[in-house]
N, C-alpha and C. Protein backbone atom coordinates (compact mmCIF):
# COMPACT_ATOMS: atom_id res chain seq x y z
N UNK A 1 5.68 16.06 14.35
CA UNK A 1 6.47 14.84 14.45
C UNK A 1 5.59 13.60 14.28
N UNK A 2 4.19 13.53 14.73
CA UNK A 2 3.72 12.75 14.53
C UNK A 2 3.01 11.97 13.30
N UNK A 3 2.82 13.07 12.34
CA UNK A 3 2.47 12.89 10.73
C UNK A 3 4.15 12.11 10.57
N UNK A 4 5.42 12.73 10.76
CA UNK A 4 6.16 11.92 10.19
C UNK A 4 6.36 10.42 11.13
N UNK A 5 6.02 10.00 11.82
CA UNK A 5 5.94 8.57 12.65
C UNK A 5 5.30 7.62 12.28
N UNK A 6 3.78 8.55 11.51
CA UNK A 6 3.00 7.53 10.83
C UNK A 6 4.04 7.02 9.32
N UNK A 7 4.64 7.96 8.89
CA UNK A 7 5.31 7.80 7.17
C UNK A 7 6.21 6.74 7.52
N UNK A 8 7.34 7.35 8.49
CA UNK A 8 8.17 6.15 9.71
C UNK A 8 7.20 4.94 9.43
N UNK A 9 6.42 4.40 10.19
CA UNK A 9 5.96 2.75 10.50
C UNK A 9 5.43 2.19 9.10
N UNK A 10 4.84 3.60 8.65
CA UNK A 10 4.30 3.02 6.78
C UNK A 10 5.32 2.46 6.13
N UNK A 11 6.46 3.05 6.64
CA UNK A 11 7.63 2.69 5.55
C UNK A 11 8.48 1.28 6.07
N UNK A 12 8.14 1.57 7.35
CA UNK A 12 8.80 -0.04 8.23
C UNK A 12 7.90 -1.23 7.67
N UNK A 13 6.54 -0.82 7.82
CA UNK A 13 5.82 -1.94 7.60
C UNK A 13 5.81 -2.43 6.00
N UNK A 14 6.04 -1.25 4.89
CA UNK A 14 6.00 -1.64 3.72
C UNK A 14 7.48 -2.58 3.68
N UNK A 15 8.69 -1.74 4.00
CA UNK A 15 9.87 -2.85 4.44
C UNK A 15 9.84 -4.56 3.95
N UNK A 16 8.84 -4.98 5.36
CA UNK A 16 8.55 -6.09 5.63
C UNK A 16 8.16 -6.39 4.69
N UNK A 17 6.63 -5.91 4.02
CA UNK A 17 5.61 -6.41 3.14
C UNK A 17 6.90 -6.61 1.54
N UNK A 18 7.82 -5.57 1.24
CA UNK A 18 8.68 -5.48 0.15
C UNK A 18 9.85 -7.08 0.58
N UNK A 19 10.01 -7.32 1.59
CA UNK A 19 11.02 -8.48 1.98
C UNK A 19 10.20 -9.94 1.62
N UNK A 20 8.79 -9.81 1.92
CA UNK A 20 8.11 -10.82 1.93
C UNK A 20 7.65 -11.10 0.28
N UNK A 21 7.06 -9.73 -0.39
CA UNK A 21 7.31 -10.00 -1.95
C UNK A 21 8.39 -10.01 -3.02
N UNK A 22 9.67 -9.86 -2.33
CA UNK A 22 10.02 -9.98 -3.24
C UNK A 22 11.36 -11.66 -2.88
N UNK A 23 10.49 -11.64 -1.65
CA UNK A 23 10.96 -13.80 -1.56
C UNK A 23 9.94 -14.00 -2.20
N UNK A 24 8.97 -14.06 -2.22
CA UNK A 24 7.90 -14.82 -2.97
C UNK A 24 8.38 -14.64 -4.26
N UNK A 25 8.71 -13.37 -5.14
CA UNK A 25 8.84 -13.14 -6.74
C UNK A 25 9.66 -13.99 -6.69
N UNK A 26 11.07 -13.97 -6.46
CA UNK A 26 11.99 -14.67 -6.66
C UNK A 26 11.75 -16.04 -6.77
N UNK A 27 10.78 -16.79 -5.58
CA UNK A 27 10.80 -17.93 -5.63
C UNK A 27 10.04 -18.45 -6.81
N UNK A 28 9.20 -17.45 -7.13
CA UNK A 28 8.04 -17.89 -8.50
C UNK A 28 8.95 -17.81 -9.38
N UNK A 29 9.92 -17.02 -9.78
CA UNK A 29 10.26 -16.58 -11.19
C UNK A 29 11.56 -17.72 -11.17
N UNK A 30 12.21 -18.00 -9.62
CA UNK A 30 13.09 -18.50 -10.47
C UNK A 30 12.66 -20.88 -10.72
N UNK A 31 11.20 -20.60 -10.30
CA UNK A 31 10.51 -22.05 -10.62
C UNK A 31 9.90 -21.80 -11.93
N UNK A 32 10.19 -20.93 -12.37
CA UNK A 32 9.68 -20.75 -14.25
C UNK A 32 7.98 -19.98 -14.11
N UNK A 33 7.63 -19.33 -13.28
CA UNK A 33 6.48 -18.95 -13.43
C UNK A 33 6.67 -17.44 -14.35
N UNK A 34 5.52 -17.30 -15.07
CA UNK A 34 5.37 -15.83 -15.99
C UNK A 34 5.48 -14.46 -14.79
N UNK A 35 6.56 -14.05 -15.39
CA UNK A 35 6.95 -12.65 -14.35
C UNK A 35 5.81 -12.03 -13.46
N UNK A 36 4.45 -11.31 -14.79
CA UNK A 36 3.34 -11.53 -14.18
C UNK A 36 2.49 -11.47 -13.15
N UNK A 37 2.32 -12.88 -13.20
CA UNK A 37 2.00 -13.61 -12.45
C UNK A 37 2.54 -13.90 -11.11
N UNK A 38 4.01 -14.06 -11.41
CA UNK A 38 4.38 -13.76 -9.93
C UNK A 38 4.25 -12.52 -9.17
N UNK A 39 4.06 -11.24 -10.29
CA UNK A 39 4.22 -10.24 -9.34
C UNK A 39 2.64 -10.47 -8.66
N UNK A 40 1.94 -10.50 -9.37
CA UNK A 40 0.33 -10.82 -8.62
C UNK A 40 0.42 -11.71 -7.18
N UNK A 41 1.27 -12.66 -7.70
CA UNK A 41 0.73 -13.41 -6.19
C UNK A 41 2.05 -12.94 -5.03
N UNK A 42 3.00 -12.87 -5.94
CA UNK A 42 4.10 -11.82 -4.61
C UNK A 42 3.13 -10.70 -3.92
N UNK A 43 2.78 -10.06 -4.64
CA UNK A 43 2.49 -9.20 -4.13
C UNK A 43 1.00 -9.14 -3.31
N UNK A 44 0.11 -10.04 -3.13
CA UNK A 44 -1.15 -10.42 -2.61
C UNK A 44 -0.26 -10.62 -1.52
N UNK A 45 1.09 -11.77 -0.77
CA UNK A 45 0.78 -11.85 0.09
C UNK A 45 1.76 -10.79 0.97
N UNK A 46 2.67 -10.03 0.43
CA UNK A 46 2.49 -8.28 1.10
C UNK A 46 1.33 -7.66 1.80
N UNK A 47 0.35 -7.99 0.11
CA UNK A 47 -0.43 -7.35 0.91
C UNK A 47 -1.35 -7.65 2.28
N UNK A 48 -1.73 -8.52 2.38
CA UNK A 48 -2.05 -9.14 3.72
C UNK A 48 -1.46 -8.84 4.79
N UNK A 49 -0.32 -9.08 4.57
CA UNK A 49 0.47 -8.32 5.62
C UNK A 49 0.20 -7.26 6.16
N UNK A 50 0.13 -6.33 5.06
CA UNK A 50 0.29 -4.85 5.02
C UNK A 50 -1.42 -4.68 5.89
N UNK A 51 -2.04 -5.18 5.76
CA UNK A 51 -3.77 -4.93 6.11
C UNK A 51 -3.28 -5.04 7.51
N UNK A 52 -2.93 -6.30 7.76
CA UNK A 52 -3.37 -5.98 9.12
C UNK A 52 -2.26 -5.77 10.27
N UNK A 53 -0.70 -5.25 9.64
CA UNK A 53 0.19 -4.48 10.68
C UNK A 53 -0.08 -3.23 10.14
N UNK A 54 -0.13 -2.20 9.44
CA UNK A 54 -0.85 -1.45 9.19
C UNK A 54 -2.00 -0.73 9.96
N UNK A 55 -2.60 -1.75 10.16
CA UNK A 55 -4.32 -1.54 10.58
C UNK A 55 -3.93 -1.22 12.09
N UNK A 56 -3.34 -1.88 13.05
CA UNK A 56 -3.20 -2.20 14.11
C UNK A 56 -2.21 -1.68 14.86
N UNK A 57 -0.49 -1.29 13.99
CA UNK A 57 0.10 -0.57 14.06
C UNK A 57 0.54 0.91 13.74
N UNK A 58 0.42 1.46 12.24
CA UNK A 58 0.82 2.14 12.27
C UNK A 58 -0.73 3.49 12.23
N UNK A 59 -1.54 2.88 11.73
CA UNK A 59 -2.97 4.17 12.15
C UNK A 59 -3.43 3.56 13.06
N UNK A 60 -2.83 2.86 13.85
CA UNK A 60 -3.77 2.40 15.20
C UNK A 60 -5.47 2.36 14.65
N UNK A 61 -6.10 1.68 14.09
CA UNK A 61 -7.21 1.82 14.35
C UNK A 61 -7.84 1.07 15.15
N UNK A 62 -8.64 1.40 15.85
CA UNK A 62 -9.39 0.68 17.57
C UNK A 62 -10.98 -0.01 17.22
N UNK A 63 -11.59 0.66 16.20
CA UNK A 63 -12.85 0.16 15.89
C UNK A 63 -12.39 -1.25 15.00
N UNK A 64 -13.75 -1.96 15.35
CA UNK A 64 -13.29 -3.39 14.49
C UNK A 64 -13.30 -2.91 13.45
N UNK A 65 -12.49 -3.70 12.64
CA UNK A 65 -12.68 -3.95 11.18
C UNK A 65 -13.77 -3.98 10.46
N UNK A 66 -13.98 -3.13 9.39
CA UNK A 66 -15.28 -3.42 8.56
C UNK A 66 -14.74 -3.89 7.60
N UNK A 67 -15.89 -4.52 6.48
CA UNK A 67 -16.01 -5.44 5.12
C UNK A 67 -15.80 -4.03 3.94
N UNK A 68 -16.40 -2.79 4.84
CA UNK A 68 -16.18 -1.92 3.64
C UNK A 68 -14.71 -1.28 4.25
N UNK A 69 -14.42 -1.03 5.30
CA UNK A 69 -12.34 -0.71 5.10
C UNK A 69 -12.13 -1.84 4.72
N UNK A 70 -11.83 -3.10 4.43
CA UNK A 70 -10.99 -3.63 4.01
C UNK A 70 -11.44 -3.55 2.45
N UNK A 71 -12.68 -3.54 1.63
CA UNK A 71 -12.63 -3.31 0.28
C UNK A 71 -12.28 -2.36 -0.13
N UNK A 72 -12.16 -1.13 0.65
CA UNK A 72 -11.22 -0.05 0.14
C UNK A 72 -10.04 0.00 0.24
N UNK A 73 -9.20 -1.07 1.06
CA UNK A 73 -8.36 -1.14 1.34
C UNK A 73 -7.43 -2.29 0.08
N UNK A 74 -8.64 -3.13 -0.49
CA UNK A 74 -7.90 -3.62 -1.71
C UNK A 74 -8.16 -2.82 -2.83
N UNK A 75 -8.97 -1.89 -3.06
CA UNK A 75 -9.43 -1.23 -4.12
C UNK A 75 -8.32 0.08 -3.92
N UNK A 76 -7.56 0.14 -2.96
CA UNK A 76 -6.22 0.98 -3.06
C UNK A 76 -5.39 0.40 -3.61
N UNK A 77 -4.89 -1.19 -3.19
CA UNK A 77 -4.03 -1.79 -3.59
C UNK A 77 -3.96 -2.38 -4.83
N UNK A 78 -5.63 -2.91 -5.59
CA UNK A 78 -5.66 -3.27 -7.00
C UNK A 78 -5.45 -1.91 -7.72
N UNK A 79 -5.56 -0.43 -7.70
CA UNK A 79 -4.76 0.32 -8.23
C UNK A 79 -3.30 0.40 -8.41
N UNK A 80 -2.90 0.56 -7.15
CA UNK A 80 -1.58 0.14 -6.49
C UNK A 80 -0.81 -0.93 -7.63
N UNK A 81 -1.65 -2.13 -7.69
CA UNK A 81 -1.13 -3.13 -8.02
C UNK A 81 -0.95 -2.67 -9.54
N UNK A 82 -2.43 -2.77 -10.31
CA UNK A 82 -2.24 -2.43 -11.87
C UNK A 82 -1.17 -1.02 -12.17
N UNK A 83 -1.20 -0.46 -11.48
CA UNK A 83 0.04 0.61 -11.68
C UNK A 83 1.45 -0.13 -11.96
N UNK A 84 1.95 -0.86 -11.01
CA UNK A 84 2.95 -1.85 -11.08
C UNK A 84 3.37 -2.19 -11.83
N UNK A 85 1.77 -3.36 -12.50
CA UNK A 85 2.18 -4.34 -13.45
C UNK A 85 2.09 -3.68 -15.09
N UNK A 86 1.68 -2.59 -15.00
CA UNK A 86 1.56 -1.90 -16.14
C UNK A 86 3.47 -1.45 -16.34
N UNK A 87 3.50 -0.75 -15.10
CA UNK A 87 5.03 -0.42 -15.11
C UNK A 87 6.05 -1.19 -15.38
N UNK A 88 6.18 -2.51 -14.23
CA UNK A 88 6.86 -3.40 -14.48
C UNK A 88 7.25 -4.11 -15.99
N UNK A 89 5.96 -4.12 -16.99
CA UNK A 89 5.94 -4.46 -18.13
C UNK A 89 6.29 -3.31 -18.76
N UNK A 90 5.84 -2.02 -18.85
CA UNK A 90 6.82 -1.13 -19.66
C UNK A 90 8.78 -0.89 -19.60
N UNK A 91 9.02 -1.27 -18.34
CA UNK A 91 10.55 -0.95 -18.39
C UNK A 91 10.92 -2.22 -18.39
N UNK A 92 10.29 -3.49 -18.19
CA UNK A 92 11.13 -4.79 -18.49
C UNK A 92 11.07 -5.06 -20.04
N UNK A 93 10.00 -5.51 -20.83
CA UNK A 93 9.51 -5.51 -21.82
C UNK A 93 9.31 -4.57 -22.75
N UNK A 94 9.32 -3.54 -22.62
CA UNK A 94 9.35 -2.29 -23.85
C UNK A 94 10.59 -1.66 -23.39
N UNK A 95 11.12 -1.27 -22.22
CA UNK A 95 12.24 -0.60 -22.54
C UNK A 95 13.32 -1.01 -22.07
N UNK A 96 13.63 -2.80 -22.06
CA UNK A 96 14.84 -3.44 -22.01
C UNK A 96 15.52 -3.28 -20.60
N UNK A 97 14.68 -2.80 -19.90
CA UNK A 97 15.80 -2.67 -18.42
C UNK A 97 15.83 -3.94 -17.26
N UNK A 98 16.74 -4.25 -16.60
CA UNK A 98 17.27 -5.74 -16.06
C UNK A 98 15.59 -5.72 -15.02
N UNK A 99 15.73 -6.89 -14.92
CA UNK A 99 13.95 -7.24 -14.22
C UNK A 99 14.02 -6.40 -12.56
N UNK A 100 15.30 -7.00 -12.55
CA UNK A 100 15.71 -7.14 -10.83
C UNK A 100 15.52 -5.16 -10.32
N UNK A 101 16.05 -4.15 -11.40
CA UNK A 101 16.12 -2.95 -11.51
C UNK A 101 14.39 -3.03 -11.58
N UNK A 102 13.91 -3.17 -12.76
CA UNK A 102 12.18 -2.77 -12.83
C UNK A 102 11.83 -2.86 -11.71
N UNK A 103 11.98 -4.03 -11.34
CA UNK A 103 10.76 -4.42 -9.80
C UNK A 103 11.02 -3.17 -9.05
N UNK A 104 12.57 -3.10 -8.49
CA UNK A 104 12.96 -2.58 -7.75
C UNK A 104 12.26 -0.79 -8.21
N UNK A 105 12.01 0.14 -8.97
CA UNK A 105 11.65 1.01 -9.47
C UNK A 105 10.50 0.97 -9.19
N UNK A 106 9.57 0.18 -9.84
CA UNK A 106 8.03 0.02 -9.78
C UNK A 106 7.68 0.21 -8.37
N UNK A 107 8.66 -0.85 -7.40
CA UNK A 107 8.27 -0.85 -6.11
C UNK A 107 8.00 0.21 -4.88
N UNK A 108 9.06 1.28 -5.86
CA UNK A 108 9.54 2.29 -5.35
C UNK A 108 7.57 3.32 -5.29
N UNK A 109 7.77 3.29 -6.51
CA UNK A 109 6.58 4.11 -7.03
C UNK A 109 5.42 3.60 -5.97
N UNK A 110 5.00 2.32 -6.58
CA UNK A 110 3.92 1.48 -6.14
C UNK A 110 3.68 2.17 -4.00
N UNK A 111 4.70 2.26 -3.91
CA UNK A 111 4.50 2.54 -2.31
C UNK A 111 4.17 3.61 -2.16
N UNK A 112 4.78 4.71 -3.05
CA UNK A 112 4.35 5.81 -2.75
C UNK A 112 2.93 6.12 -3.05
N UNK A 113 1.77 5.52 -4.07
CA UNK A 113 0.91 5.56 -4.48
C UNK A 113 -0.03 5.15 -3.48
N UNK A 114 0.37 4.13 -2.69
CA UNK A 114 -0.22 3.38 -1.93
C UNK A 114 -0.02 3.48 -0.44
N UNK A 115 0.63 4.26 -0.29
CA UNK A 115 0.99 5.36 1.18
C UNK A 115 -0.60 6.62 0.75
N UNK A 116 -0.33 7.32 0.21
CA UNK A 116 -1.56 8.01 -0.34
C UNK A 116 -2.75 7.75 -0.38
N UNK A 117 -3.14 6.65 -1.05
CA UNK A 117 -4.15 5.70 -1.08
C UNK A 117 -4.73 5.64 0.65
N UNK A 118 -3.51 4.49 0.86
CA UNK A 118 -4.26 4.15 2.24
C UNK A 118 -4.41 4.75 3.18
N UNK A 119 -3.65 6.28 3.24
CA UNK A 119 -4.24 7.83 4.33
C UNK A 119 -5.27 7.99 4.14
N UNK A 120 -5.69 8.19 2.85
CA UNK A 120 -6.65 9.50 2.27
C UNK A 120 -7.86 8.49 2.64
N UNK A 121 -7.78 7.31 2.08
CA UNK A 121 -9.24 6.58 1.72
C UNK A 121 -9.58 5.42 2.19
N UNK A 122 -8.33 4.64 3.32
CA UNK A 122 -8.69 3.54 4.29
C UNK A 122 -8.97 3.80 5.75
N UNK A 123 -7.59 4.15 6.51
CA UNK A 123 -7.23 4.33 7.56
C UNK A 123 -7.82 5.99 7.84
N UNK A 124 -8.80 6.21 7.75
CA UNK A 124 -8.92 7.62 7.89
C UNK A 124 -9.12 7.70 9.80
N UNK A 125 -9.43 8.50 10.40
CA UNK A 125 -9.61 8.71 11.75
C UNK A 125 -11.38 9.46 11.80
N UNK A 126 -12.05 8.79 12.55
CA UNK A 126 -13.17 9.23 12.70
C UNK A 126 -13.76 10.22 12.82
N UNK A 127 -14.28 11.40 13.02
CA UNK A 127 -14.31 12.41 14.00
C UNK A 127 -14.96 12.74 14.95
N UNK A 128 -14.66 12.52 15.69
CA UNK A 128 -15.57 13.06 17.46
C UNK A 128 -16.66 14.20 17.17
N UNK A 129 -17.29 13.64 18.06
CA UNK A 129 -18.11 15.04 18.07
C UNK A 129 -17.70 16.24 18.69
N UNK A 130 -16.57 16.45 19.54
CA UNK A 130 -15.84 17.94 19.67
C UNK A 130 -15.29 18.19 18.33
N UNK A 131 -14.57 17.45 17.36
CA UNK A 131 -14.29 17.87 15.98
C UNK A 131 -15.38 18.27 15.36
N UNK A 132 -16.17 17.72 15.06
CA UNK A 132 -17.59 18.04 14.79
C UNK A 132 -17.95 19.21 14.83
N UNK A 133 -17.97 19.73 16.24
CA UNK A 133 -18.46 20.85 16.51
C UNK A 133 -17.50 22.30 16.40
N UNK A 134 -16.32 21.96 16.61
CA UNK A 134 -14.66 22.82 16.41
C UNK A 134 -15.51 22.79 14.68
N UNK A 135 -15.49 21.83 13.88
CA UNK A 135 -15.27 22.29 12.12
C UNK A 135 -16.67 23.23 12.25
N UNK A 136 -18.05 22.97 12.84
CA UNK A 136 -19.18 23.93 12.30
C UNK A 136 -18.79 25.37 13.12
N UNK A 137 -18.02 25.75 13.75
CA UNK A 137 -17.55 26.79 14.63
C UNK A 137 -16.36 27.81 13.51
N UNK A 138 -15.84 26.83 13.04
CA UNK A 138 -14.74 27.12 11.69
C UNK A 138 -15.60 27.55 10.82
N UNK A 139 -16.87 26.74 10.19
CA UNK A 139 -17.12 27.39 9.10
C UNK A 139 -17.90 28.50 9.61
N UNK A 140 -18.42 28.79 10.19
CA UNK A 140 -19.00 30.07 10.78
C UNK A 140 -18.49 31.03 10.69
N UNK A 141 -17.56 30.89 10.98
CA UNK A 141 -16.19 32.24 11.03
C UNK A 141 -15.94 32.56 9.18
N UNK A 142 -16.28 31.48 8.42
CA UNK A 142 -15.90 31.97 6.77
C UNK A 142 -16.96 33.13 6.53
């Protein structure tokens, strides 16, 4: 139950971060800014968001913050992101579909990529030294 609680708050918190970019897109696109472009800066300030309810809420992490989790933590999301804007521009621009639908699609994706991302290679959990010693006890037994 608890693997699904974390997916639960990932998905609450992306929620938010998706409410907050896509007031921002709107407000860029409909002041004439290049689609773009808005998705870039819509989506920067998601992400901020996302860093630090994320961080604090949903993997609880207790150790301060480092300079290297948070660069992995944008080096998830500038994937994250160029995935997007690659997407976003293939189904708005090459394959004619309404913007409001693309975003909404891309966004879809984009989270799931970035749920992945930020398990595997931000928010990881440390391991104790009873884990430590439980995994060299495991491999022993191979």
């Amino acid at each position: 139950m608890k693997k699904w609680l974390v997916f639960i708050k990932f998905g609450l918190v992306g929620s938010l971060n998706t409410i907050i970019d896509f007031i921002v897109y709107a407000i860029l696109t409909s002041v004439g800014a290049n689609f773009l472009v808005a998705q870039i800066l819509s989506y920067s300030c998601g992400l901020l968001n996302s860093y630090f309810v994320n961080r604090t809420w949903t993997f609880k992490q207790t150790k301060k913050a480092s300079m290297g989790e948070f660069m992995r933590f944008l080096a998830v999301n500038v994937v994250t992101l160029s995935i997007t804007l690659y997407l976003l521009d293939l189904f708005y621009t090459k394959q004619g579909m309404n913007l409001f639908l693309s975003k909404l699609l891309v966004t879809a994706i984009g989270t799931i990529v970035n749920f992945i991302g930020t398990k595997l290679l931000v928010f990881t959990k440390e391991k104790t030294e009873l884990t430590k010693i439980q995994d060299k006890k495991e491999w022993r037994k191979i």
